[in-house]
C-alpha atoms as a PDB file:
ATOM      1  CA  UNK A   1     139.729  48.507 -81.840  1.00  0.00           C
ATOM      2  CA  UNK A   2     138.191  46.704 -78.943  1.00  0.00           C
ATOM      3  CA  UNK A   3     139.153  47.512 -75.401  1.00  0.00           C
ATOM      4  CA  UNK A   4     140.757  44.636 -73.300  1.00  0.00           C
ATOM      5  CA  UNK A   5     137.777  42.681 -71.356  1.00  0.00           C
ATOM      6  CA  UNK A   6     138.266  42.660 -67.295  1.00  0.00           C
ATOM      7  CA  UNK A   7     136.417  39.581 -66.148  1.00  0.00           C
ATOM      8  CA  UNK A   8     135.083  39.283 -62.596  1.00  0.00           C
ATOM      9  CA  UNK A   9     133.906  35.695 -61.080  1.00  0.00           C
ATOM     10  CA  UNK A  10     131.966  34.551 -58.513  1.00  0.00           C
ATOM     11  CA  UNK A  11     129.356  33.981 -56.186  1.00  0.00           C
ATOM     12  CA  UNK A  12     126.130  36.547 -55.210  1.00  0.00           C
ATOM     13  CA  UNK A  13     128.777  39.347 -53.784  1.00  0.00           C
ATOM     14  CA  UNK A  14     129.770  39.310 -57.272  1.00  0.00           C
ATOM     15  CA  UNK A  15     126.654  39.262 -59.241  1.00  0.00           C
ATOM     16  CA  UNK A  16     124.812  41.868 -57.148  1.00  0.00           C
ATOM     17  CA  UNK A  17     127.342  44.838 -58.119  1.00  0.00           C
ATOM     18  CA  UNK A  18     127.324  46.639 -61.176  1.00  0.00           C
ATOM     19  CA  UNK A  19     130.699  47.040 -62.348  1.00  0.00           C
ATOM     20  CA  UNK A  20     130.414  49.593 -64.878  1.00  0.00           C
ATOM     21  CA  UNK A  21     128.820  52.372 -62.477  1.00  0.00           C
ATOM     22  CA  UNK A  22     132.188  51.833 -60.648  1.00  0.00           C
ATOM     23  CA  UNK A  23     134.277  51.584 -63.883  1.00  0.00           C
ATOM     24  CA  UNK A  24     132.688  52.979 -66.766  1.00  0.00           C
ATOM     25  CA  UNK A  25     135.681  53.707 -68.846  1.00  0.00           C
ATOM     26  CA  UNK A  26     136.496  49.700 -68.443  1.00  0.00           C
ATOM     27  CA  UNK A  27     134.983  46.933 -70.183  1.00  0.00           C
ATOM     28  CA  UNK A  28     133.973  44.715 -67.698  1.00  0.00           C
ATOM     29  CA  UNK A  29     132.114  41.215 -67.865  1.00  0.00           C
ATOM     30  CA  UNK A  30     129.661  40.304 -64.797  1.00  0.00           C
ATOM     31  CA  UNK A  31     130.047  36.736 -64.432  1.00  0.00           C
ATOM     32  CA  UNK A  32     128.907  36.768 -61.106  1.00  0.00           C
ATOM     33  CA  UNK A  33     125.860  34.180 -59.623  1.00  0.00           C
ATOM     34  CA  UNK A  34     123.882  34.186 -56.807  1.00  0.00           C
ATOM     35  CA  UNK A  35     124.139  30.603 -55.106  1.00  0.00           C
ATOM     36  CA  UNK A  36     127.821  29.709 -56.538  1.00  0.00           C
ATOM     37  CA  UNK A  37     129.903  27.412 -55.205  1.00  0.00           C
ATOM     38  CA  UNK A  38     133.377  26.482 -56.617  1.00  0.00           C
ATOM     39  CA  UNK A  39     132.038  23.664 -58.724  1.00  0.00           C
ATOM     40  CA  UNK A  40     129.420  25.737 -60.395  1.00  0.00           C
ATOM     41  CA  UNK A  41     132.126  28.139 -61.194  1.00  0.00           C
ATOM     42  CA  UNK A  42     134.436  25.194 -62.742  1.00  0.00           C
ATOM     43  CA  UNK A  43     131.415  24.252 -64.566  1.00  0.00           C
ATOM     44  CA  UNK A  44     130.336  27.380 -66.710  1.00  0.00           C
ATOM     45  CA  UNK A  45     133.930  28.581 -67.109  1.00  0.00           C
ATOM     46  CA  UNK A  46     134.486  28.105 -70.510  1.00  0.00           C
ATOM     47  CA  UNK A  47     131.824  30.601 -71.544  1.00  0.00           C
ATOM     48  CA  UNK A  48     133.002  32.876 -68.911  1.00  0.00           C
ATOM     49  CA  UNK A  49     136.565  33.266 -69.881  1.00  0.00           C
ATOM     50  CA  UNK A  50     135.833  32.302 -73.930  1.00  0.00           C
ATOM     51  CA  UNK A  51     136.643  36.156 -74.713  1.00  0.00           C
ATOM     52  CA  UNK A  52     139.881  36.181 -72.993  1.00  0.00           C
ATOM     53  CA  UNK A  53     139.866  38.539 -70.422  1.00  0.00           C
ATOM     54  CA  UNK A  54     143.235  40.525 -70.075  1.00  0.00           C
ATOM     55  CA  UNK A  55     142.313  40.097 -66.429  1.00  0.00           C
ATOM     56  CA  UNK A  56     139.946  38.087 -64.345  1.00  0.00           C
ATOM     57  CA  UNK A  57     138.945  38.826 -60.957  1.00  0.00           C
ATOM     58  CA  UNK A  58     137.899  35.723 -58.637  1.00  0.00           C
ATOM     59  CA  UNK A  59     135.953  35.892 -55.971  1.00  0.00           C
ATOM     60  CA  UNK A  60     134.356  32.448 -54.821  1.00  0.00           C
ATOM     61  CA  UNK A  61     133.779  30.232 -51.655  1.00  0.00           C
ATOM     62  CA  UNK A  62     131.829  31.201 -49.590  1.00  0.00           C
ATOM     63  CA  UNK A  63     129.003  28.612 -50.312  1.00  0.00           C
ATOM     64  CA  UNK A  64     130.950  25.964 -50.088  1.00  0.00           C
ATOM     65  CA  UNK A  65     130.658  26.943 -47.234  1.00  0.00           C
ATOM     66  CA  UNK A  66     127.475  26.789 -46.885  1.00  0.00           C
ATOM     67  CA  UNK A  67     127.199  23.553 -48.208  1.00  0.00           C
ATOM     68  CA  UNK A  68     129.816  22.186 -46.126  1.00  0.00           C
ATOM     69  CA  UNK A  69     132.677  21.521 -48.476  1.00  0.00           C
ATOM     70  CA  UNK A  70     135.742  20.850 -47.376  1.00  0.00           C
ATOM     71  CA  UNK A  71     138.514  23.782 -46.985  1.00  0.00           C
ATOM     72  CA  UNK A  72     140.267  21.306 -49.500  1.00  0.00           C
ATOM     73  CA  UNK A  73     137.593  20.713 -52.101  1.00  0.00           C
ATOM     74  CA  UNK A  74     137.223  24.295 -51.970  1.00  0.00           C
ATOM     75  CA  UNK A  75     140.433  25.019 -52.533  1.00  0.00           C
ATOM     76  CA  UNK A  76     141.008  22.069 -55.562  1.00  0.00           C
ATOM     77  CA  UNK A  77     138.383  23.291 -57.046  1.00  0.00           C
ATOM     78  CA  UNK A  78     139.872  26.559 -57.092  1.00  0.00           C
ATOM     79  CA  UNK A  79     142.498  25.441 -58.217  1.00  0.00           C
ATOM     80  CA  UNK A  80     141.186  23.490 -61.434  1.00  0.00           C
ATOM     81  CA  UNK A  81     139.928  27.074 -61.973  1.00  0.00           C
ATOM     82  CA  UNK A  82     142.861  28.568 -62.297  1.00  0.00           C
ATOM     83  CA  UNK A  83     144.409  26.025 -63.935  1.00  0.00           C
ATOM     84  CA  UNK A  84     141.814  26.258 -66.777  1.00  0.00           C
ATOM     85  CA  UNK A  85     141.978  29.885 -67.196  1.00  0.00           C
ATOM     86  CA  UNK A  86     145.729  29.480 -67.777  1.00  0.00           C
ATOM     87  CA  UNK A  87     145.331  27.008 -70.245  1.00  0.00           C
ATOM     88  CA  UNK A  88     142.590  28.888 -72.329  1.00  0.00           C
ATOM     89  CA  UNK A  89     143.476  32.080 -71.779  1.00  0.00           C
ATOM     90  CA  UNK A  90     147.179  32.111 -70.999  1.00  0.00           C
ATOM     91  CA  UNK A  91     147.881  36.174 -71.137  1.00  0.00           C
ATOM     92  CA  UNK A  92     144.663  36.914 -68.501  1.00  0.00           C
ATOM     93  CA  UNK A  93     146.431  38.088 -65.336  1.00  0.00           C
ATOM     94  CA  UNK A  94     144.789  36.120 -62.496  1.00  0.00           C
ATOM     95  CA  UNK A  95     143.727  37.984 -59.385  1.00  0.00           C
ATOM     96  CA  UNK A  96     142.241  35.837 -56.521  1.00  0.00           C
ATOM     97  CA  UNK A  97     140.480  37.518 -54.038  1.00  0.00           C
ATOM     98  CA  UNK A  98     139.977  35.951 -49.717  1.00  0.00           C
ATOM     99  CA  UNK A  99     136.661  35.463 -48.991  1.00  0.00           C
ATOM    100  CA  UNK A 100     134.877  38.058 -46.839  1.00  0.00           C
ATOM    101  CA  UNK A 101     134.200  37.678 -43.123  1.00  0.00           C
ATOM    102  CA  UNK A 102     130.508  37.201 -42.127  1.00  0.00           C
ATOM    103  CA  UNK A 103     128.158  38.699 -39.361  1.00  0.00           C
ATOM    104  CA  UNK A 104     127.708  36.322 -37.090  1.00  0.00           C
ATOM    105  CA  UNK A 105     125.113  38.429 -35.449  1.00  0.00           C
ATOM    106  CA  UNK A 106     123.485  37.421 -39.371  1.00  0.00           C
ATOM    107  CA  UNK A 107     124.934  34.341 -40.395  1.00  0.00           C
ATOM    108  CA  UNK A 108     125.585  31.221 -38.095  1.00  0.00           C
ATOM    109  CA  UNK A 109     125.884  28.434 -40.893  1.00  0.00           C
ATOM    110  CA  UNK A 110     129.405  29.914 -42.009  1.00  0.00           C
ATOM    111  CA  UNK A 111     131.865  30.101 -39.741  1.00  0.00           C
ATOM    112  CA  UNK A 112     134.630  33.144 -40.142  1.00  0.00           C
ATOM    113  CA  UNK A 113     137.305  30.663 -38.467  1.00  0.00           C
ATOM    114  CA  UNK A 114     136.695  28.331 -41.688  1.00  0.00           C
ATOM    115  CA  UNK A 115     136.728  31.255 -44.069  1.00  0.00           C
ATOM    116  CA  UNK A 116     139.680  32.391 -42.518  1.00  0.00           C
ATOM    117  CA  UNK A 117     141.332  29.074 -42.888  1.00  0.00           C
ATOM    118  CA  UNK A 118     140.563  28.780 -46.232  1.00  0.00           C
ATOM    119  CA  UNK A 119     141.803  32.483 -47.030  1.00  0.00           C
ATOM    120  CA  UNK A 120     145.443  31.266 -46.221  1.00  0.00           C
ATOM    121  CA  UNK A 121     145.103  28.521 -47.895  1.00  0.00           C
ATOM    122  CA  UNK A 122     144.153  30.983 -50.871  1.00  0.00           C
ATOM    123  CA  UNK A 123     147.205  32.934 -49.836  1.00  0.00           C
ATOM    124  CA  UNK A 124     149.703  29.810 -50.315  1.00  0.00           C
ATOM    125  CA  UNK A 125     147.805  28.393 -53.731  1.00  0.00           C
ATOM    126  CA  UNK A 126     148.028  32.135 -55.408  1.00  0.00           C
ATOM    127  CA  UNK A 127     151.707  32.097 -54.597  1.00  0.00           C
ATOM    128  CA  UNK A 128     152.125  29.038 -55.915  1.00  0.00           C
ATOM    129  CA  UNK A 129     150.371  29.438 -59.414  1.00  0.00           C
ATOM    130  CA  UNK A 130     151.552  33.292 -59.378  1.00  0.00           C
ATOM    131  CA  UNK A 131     148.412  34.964 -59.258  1.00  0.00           C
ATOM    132  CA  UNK A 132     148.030  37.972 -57.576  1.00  0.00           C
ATOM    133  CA  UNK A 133     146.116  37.491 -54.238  1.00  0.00           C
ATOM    134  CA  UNK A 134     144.266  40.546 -52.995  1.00  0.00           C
ATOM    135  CA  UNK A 135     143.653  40.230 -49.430  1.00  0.00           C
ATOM    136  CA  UNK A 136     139.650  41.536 -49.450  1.00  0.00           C
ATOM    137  CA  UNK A 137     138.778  40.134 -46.027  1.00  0.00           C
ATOM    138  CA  UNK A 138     141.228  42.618 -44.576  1.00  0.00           C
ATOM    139  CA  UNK A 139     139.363  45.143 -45.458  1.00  0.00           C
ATOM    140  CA  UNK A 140     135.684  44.124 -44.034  1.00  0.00           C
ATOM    141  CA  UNK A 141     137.481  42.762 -41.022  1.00  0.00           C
ATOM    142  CA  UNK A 142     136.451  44.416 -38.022  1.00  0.00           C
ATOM    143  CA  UNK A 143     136.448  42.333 -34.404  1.00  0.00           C
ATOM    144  CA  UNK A 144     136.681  39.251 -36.014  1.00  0.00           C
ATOM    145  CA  UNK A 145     133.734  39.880 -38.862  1.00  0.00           C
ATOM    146  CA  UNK A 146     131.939  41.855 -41.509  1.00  0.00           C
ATOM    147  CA  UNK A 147     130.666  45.212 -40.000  1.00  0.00           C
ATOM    148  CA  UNK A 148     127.084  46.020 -39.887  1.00  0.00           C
ATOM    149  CA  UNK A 149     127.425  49.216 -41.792  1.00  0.00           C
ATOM    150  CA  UNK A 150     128.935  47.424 -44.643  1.00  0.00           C
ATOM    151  CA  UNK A 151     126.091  44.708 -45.257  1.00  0.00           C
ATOM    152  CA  UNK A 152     122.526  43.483 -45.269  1.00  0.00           C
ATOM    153  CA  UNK A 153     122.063  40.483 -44.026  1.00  0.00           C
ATOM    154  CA  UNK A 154     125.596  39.422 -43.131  1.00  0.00           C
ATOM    155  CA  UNK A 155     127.030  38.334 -46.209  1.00  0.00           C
ATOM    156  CA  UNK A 156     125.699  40.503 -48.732  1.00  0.00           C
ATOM    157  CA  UNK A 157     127.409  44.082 -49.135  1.00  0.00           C
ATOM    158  CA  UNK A 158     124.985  47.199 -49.341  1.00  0.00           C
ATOM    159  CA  UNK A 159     125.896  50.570 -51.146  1.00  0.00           C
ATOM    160  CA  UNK A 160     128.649  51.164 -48.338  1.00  0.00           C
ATOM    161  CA  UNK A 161     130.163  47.978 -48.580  1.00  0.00           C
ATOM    162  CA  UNK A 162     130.204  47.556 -52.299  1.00  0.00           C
ATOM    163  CA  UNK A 163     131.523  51.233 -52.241  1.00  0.00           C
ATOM    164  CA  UNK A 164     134.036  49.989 -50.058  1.00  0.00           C
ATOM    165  CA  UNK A 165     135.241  46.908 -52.274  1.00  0.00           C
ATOM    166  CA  UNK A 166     135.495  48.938 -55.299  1.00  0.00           C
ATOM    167  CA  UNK A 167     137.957  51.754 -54.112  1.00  0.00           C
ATOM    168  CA  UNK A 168     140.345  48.924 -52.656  1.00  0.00           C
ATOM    169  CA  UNK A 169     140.177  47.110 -56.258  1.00  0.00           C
ATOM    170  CA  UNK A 170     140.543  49.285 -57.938  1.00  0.00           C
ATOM    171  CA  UNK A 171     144.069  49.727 -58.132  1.00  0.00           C
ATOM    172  CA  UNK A 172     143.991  46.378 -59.332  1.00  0.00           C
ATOM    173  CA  UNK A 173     141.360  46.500 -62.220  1.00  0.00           C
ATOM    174  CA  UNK A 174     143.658  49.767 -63.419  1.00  0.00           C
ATOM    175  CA  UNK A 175     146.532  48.859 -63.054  1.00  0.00           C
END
């Protein structure tokens, strides 16, 4: 017998970490790359969700960003995502995470007053398609941003951050 696949989604944040050094008991899929934006995402999803992941992790946005997207193309596109996951996979359990805050010591081209916006605008979308939102930027938050100690270049975790992410997930990836 197989064991259930855990899917995760996303941008860079979620291509740079190694999920099974954190869960190693799990069977987790790394569909994670660097440069993402909400339309790439839509784009390759079939192949990323073909398996049917008993859950799927989504963490994506940021580069839109970035690329100056609208807060509302970001967020249709998320939605389309989610949309399409139900519809091919229909038992996955959905779990959308906010998008981190930035260093703005680092990072001037993306603004944590957008993200922000955009994060409850996350909040009211994964009520309404009843996924389960998991409030990450809460966590990095500190005086309005990501700490210092927790990346490397403003966006990107190190070994503290990622450390960091992983204990508050994962009472999601077991429950």
């Amino acid at each position: 017998m197989t064991r259930e696949i855990i899917a995760f989604l996303g941008d860079s944040l979620t291509d740079y970490i190694r999920f099974e050094r954190y869960f190693p008991e799990l069977n987790t899929r790394n569909y994670g790359v660097e440069g993402d934006t909400t339309q790439d995402l839509l784009d390759r999803l079939d192949s990323a969700i073909s398996e049917k992941p008993c859950k799927i992790f989504i963490l994506i946005g940021v580069n839109d960003v970035l690329a100056n997207l609208s807060p509302d193309d970001t967020l249709n596109n998320i939605r389309k995502i989610i949309s399409r996951i139900k519809n091919i996979s229909p038992e996955s359990k959905i779990y959308l995470e906010t998008l981190l805050p930035v260093n703005s010591d680092f990072i001037t081209r993306r603004s944590n007053k957008v993200i922000r916006s955009i994060n409850t605008r996350l909040a009211a979308l994964a009520q309404e398609t009843q996924c389960t939102l998991i409030d990450t930027y809460k966590i990095f938050d500190e005086d309005g941003g990501l700490p210092k100690k927790f990346t490397i270049d403003g966006i990107h975790l190190n070994n503290s951050g990622n450390n960091h992410w992983m204990e508050f997930l994962t009472q999601y990836v077991k429950e």
